[in-house]
Every structure is written in C-alpha cells, then in structure tokens.
Protein backbone atom coordinates (compact mmCIF):
# COMPACT_ATOMS: atom_id res chain seq x y z
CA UNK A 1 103.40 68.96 95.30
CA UNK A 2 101.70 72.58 95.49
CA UNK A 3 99.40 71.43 98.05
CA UNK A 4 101.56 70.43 100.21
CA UNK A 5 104.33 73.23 99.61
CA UNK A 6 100.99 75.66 100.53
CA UNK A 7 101.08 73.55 103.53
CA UNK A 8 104.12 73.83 104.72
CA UNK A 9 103.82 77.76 104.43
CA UNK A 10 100.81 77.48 106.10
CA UNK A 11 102.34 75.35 109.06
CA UNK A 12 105.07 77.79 108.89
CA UNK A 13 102.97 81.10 109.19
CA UNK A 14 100.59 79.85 111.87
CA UNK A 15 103.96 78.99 113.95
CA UNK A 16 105.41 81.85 113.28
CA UNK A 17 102.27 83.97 114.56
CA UNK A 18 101.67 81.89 117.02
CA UNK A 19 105.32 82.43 118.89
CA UNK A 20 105.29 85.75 117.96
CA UNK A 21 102.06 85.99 120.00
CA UNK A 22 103.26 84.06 122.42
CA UNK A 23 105.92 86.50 123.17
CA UNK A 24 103.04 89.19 124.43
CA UNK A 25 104.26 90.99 121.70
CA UNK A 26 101.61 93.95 121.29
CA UNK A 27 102.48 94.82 117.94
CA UNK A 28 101.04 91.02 116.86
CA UNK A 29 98.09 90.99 118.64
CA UNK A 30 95.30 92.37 116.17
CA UNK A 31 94.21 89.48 113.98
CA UNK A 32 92.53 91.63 111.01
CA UNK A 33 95.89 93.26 110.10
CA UNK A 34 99.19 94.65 110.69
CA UNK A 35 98.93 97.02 113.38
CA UNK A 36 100.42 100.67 113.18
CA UNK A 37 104.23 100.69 114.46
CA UNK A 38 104.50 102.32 117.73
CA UNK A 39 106.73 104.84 118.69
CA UNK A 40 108.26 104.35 122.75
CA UNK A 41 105.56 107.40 123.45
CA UNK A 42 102.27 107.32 121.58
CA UNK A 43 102.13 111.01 122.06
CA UNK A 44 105.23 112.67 123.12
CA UNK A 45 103.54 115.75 123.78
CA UNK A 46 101.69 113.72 126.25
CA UNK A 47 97.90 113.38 126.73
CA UNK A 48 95.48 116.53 126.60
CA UNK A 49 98.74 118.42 124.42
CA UNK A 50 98.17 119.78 121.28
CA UNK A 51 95.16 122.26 119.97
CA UNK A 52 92.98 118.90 119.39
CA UNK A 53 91.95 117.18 115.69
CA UNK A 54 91.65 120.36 114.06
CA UNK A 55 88.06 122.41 113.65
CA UNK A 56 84.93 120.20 113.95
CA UNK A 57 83.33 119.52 117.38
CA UNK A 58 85.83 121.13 119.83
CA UNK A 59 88.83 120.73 117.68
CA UNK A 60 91.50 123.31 117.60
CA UNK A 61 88.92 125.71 120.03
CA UNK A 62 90.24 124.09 122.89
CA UNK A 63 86.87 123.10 123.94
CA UNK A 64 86.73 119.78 126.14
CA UNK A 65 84.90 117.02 123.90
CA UNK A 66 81.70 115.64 125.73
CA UNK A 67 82.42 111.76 126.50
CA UNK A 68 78.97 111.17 124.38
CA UNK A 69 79.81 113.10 121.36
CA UNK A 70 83.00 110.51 121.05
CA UNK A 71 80.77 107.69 122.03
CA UNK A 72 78.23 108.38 119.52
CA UNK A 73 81.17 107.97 116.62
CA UNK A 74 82.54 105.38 118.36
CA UNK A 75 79.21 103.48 118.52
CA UNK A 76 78.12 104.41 114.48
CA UNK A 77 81.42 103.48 113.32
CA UNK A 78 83.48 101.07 115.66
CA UNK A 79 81.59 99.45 117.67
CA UNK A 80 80.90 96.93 114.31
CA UNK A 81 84.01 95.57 114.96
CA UNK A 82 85.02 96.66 118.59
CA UNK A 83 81.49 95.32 120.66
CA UNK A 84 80.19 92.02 121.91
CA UNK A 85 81.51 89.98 120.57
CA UNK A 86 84.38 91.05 118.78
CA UNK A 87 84.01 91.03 114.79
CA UNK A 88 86.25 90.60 111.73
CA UNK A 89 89.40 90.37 114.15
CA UNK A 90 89.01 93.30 116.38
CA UNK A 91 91.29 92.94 119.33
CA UNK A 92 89.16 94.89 122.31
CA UNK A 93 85.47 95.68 122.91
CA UNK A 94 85.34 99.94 122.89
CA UNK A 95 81.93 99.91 124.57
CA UNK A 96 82.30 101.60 127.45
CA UNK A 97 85.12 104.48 128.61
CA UNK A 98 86.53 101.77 131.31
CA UNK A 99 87.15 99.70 128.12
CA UNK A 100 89.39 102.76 126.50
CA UNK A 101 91.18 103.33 129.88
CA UNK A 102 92.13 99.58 129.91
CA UNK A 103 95.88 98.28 129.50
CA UNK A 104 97.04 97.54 126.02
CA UNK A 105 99.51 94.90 125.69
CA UNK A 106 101.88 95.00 128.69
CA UNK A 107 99.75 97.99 129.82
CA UNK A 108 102.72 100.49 128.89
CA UNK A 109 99.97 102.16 127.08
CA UNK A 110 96.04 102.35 127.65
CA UNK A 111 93.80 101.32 124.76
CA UNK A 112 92.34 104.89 124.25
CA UNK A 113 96.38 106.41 123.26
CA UNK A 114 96.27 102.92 120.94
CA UNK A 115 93.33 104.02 119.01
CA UNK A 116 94.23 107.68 118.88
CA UNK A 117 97.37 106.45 116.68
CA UNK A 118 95.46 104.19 114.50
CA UNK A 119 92.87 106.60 113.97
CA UNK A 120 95.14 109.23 113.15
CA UNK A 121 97.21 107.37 110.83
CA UNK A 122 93.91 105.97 108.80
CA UNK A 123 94.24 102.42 109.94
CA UNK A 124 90.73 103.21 111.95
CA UNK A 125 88.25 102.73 110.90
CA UNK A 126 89.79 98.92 109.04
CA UNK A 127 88.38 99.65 105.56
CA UNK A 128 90.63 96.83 103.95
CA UNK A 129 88.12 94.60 105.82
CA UNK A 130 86.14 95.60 102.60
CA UNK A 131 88.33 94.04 99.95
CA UNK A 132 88.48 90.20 99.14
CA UNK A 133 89.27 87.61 101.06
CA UNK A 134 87.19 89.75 103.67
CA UNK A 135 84.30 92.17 101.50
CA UNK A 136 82.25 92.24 104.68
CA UNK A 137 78.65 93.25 104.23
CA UNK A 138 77.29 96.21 104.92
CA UNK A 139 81.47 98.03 104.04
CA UNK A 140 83.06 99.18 106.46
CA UNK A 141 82.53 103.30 106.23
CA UNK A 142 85.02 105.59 106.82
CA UNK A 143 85.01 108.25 109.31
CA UNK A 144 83.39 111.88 107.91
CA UNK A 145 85.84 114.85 109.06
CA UNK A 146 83.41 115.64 111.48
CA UNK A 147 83.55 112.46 113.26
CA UNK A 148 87.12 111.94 112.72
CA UNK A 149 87.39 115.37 114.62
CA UNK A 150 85.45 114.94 117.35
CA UNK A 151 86.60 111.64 118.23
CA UNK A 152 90.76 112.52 117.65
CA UNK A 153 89.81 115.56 120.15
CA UNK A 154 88.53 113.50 122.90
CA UNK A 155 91.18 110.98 122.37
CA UNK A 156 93.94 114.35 122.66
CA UNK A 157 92.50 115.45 126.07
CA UNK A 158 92.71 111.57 127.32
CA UNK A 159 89.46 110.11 126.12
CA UNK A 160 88.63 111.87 129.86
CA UNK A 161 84.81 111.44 130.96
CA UNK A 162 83.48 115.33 130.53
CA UNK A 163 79.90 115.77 130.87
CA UNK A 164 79.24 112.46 132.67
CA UNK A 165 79.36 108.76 130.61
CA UNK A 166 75.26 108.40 130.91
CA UNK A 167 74.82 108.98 127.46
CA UNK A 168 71.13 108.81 125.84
C-alpha cells in the first residue's frame, strides 16, 4: 500500500510539473531547484544603476568591469553547471556573453538580469547541489567576495562587453 501511495504522489508531482512547465511558466523552468521569485522588474533602478556590488574589482568605484574579469568567475565557478552540456539541472549554458544576452523565459527578461538576482540573493552559485539526494563531487564552492563582486558589478552595468570578449 506505501508503494503505491508513493506512486501516486509521484504520478501526481511529475503532472503537476509537467503542466506547470507546459504553461512556459519561467518561474518552473530550472530543474535543480526552486528558482528565486521575480519581481515585474529585476532591477527597478534599471541596468548599469546603482554604485555596483560593493568594493572588490570595480565595485562601488564606478569602474566598468572588463567582460573577462566576469568570465573568469563565471568559468571557475558556473560554468560546472552552466556549460556543455548542462549539469546537475542547470537551465542555460553561460559560456559565452551572447548566451547572457539571450531571452529568459518569454524573453521579458535577458538571462544576464536572471542571474544577477540569483546571485545576489545566494541562490548562485546552487550549493544545496552538495547535500543528499545530490552530494555532487568535487562540492559545489561558493563564490569568495571578490568574485561575488566582480561578477554582481558587471552584471549592474548590463553584463556589457568592455574591453573586448577575446579573453585569454
């Protein structure tokens, strides 16, 4: 009787997710996790507002964030998850800045404003991926302050392309 009670919320889950999907409901897309509840405006300040992440590479200095210095974090602690192929649920390669300037959803927003929220709000980097049922090997690190800098201030001033995307 417990086996097939587990069943039936099993069969019950899976629908529900799977209309709720079917909706194109953004909020339901990411398969490791909840997602962070958006607000109408990810920023309402807008893109580039704000003194940036706070100290750290560029930060509250109002210096414009090299696209490479924001790669290089994104690449050392994202791209795990967010490269090809996807990993551990990840909804969206982040390899290249084309890929952070891409629609998210119903393209109301652009994937770079999507991970500025989750990154800001902790959810980024997904370090529940290291407790059971997941405990993926190597953990998942979290960002330093450094990186979590640098990366929030290119993602304030519109993950924009300064000093070229050719990155070594």
């Amino acid at each position: 009787m417990v086996a097939l009670a587990d069943s039936i919320v099993f069969v019950f889950v899976v629908a529900a997710t799977t209309t709720a999907c079917a909706s194109e409901d953004p909020e339901i897309e990411r398969r490791g996790g909840p997602v962070p509840v958006a607000s109408a405006d990810p920023d309402p300040a807008g893109p580039g507002a704000g003194g940036g992440a706070g100290g750290g590479a560029g930060g509250d200095s109002g210096l414009p964030i090299p696209f490479c210095d924001a790669l290089a974090v994104v690449e050392a602690k994202c791209q795990r998850c967010h490269g090809e192929p996807l990993q551990n649920g990840a909804p969206a390669p982040l390899l290249t800045l084309e890929d952070f300037h891409r629609p998210f959803g119903t393209g109301q927003f652009q994937w770079w404003e999507r991970a500025k929220r989750a990154v800001e709000r902790g959810f980024m980097p997904y370090l529940a991926l290291n407790e059971a049922p997941f405990s993926v090997m190597p953990p998942v690190e979290p960002l330093t302050a450094d990186e979590k800098d640098t990366l929030l201030a290119w993602l304030e001033q519109g993950a924009l392309p300064e000093g070229g995307t050719d990155c070594p």
